[in-house]
N, C-alpha and C. Protein backbone atom coordinates (compact mmCIF):
# COMPACT_ATOMS: atom_id res chain seq x y z
N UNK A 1 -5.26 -1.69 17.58
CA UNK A 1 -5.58 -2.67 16.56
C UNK A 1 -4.39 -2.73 15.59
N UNK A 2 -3.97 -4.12 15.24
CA UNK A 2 -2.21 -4.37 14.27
C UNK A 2 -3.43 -4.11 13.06
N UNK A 3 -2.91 -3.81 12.14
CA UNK A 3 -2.87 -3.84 10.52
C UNK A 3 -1.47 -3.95 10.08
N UNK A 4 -1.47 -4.98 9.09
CA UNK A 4 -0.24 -4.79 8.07
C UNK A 4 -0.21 -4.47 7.20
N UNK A 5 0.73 -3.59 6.82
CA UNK A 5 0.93 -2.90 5.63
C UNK A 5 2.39 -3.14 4.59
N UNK A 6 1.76 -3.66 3.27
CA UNK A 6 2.68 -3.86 2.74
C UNK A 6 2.68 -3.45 1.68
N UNK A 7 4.14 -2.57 1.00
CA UNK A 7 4.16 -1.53 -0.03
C UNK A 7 5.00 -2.26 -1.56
N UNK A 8 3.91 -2.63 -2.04
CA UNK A 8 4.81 -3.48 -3.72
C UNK A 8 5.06 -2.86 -4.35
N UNK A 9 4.60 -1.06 -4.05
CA UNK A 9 4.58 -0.13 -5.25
C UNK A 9 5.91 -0.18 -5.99
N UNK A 10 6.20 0.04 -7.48
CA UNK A 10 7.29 -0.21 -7.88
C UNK A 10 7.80 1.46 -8.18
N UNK A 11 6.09 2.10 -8.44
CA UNK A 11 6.81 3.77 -8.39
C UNK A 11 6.90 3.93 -9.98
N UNK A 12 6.86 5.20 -10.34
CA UNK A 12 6.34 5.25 -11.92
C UNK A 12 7.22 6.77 -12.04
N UNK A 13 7.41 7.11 -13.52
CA UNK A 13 7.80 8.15 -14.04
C UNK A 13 6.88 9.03 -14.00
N UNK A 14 6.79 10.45 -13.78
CA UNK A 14 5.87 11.73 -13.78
C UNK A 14 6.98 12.80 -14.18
N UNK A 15 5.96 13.18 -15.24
CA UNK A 15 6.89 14.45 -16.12
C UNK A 15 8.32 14.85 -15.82
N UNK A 16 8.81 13.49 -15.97
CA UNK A 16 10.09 13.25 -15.94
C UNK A 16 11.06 13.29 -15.12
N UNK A 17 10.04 12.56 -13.99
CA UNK A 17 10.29 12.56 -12.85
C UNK A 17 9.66 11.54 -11.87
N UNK A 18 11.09 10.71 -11.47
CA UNK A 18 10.51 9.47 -10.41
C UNK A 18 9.82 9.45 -9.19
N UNK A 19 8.89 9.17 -9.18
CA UNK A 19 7.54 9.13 -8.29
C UNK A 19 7.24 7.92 -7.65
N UNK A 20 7.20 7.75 -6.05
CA UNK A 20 6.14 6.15 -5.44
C UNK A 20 5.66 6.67 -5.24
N UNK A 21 4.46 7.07 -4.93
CA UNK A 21 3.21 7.02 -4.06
C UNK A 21 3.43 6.17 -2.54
N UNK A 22 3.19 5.05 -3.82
CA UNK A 22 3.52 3.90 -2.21
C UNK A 22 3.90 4.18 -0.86
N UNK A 23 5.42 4.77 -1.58
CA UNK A 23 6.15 5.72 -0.25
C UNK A 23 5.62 6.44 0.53
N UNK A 24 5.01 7.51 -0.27
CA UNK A 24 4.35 8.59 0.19
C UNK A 24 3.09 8.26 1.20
N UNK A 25 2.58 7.41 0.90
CA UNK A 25 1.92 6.77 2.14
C UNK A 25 2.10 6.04 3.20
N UNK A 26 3.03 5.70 2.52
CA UNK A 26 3.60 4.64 4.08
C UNK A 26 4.40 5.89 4.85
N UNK A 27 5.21 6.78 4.39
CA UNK A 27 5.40 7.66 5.33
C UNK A 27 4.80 8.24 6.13
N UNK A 28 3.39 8.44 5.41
CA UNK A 28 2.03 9.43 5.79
C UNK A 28 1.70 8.17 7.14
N UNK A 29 1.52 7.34 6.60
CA UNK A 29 1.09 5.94 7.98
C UNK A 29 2.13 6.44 9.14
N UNK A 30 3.27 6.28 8.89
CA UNK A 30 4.07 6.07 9.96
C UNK A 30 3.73 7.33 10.89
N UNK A 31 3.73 8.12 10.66
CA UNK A 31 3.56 9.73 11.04
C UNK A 31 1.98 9.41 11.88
N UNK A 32 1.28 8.75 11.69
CA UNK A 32 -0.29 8.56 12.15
C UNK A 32 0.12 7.16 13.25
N UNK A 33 -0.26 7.46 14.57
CA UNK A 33 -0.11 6.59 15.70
C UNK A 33 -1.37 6.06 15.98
N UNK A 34 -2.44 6.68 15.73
CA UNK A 34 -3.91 6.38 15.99
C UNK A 34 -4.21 4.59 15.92
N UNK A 35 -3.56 4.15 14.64
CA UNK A 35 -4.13 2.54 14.64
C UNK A 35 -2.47 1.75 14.14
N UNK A 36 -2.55 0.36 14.80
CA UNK A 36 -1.63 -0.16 15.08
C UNK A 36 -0.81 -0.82 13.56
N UNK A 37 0.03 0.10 13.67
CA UNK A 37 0.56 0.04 11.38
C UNK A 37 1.78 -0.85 11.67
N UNK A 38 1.64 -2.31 11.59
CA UNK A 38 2.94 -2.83 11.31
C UNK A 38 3.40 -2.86 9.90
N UNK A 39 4.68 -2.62 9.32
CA UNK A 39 5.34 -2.55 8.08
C UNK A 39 5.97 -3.65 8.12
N UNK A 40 5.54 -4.81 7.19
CA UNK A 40 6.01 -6.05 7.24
C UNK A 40 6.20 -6.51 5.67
N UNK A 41 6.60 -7.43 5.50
CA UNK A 41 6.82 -8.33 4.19
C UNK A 41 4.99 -8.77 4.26
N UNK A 42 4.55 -8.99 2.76
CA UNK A 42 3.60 -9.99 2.59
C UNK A 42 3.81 -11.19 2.92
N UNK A 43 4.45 -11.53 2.99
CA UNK A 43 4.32 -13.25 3.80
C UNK A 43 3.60 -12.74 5.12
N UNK A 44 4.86 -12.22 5.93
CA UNK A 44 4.12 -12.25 7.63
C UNK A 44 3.29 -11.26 7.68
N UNK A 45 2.69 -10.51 6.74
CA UNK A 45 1.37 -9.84 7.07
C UNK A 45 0.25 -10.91 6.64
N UNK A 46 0.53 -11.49 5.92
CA UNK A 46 -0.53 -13.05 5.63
C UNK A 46 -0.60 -13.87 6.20
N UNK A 47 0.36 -14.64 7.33
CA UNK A 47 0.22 -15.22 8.29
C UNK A 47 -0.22 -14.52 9.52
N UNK A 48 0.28 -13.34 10.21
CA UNK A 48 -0.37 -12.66 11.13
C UNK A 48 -1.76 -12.43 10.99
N UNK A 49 -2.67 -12.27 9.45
CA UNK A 49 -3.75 -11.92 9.24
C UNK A 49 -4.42 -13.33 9.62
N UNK A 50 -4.05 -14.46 9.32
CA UNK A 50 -4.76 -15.68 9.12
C UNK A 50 -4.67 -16.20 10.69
N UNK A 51 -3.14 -15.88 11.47
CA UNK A 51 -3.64 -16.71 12.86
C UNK A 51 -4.13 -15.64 13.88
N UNK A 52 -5.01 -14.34 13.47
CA UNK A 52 -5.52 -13.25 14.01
C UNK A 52 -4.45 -12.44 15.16
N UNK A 53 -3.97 -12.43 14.21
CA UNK A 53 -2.69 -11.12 15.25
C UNK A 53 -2.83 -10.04 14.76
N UNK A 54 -3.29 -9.84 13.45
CA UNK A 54 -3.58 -8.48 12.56
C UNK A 54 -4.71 -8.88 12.53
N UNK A 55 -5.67 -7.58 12.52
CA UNK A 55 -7.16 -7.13 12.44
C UNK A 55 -6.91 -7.17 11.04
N UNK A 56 -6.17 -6.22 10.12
CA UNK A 56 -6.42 -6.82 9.04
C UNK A 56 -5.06 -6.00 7.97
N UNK A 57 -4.85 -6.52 6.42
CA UNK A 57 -3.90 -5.74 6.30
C UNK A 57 -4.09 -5.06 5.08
N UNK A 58 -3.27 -3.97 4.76
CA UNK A 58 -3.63 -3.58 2.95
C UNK A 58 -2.37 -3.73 2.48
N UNK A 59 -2.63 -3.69 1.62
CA UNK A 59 -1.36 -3.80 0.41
C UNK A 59 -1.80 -2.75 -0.73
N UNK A 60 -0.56 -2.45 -0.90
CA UNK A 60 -0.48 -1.15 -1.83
C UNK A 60 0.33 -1.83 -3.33
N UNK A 61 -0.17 -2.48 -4.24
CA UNK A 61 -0.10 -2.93 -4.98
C UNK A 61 1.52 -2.42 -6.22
N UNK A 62 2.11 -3.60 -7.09
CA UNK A 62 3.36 -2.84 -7.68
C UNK A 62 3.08 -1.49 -8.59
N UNK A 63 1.66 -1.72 -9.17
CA UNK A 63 1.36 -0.90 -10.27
C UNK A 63 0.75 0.46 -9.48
N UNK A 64 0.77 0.86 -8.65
CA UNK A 64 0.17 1.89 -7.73
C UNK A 64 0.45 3.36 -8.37
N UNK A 65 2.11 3.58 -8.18
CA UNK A 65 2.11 4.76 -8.74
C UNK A 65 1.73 5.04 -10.23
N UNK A 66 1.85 4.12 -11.09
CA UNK A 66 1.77 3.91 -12.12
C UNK A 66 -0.06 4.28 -13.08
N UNK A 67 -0.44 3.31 -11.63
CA UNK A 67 -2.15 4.24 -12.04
C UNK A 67 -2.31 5.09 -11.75
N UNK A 68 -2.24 5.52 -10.59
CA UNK A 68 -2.52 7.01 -10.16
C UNK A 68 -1.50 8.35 -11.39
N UNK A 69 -0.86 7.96 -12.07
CA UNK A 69 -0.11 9.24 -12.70
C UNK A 69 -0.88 8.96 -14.24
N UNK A 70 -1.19 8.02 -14.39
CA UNK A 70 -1.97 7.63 -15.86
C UNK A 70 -3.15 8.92 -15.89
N UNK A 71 -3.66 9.45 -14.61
CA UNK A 71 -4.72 10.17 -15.13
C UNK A 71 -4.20 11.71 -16.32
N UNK A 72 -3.08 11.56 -16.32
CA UNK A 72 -2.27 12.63 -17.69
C UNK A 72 -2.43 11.99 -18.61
N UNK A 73 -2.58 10.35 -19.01
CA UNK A 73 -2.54 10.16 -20.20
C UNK A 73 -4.09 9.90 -20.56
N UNK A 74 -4.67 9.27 -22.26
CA UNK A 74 -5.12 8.81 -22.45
C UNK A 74 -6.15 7.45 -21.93
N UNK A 75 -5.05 6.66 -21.11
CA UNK A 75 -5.41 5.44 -20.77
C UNK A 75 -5.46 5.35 -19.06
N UNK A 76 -6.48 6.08 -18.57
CA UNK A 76 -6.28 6.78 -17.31
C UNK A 76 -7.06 5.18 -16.34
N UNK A 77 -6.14 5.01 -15.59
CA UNK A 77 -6.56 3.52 -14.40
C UNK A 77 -6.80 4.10 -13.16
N UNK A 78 -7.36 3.40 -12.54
CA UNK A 78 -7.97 3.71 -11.07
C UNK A 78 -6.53 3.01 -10.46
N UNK A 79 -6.21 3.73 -9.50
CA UNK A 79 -5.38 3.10 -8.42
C UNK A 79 -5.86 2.85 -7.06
N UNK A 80 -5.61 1.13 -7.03
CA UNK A 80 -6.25 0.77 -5.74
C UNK A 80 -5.44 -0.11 -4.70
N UNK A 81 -5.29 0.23 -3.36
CA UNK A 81 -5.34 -0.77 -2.18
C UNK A 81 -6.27 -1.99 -2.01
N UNK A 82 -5.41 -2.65 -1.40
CA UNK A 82 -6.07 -4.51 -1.33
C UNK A 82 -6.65 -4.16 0.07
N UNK A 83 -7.56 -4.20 0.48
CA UNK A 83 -7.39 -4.29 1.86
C UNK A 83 -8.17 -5.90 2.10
N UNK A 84 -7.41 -6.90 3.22
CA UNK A 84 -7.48 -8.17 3.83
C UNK A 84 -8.34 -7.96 5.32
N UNK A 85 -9.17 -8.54 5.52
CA UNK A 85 -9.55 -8.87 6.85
C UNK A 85 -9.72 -9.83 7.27
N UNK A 86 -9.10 -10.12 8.93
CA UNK A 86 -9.30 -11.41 9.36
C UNK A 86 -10.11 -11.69 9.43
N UNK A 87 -10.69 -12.77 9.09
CA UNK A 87 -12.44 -13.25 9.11
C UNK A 87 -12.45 -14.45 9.57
């Protein structure tokens, strides 16, 4: 099964120190053969999703690392994946 995966993360500062996440998962994907991970631009993961060539895709959003490291501060955000399905 294709899924596309596309990484906007822009990656955030942590105790003074540059951090993606984003990365860190898409590496973690690549390393996992089990389901079919194409790494594409959002455009052609949005067209592949729409003329059913991808089952479906996620996107890992720009603000990604950025929420996930907030849980140190005050103003702590949920960090989330888009996930798209062809329907």
């Amino acid at each position: 099964i294709k899924i596309g995966v596309v990484n906007k993360d822009k990656g955030a500062e942590l105790k003074g120190e540059f951090k993606n996440i984003g990365n860190q998962i898409i590496d973690q994907l690549k390393e996992n053969d089990v389901m079919g991970w194409q790494f594409v631009s959002e455009e052609e993961s949005i067209k592949n999703v729409k003329e059913g060539k991808y089952y479906a895709m996620i996107t890992i959003p720009e603000n990604f690392s950025k929420s996930l490291t907030s849980v140190l501060t005050k103003d702590v955000q949920k960090g989330e994946i888009i996930y798209t399905v062809n329907e």
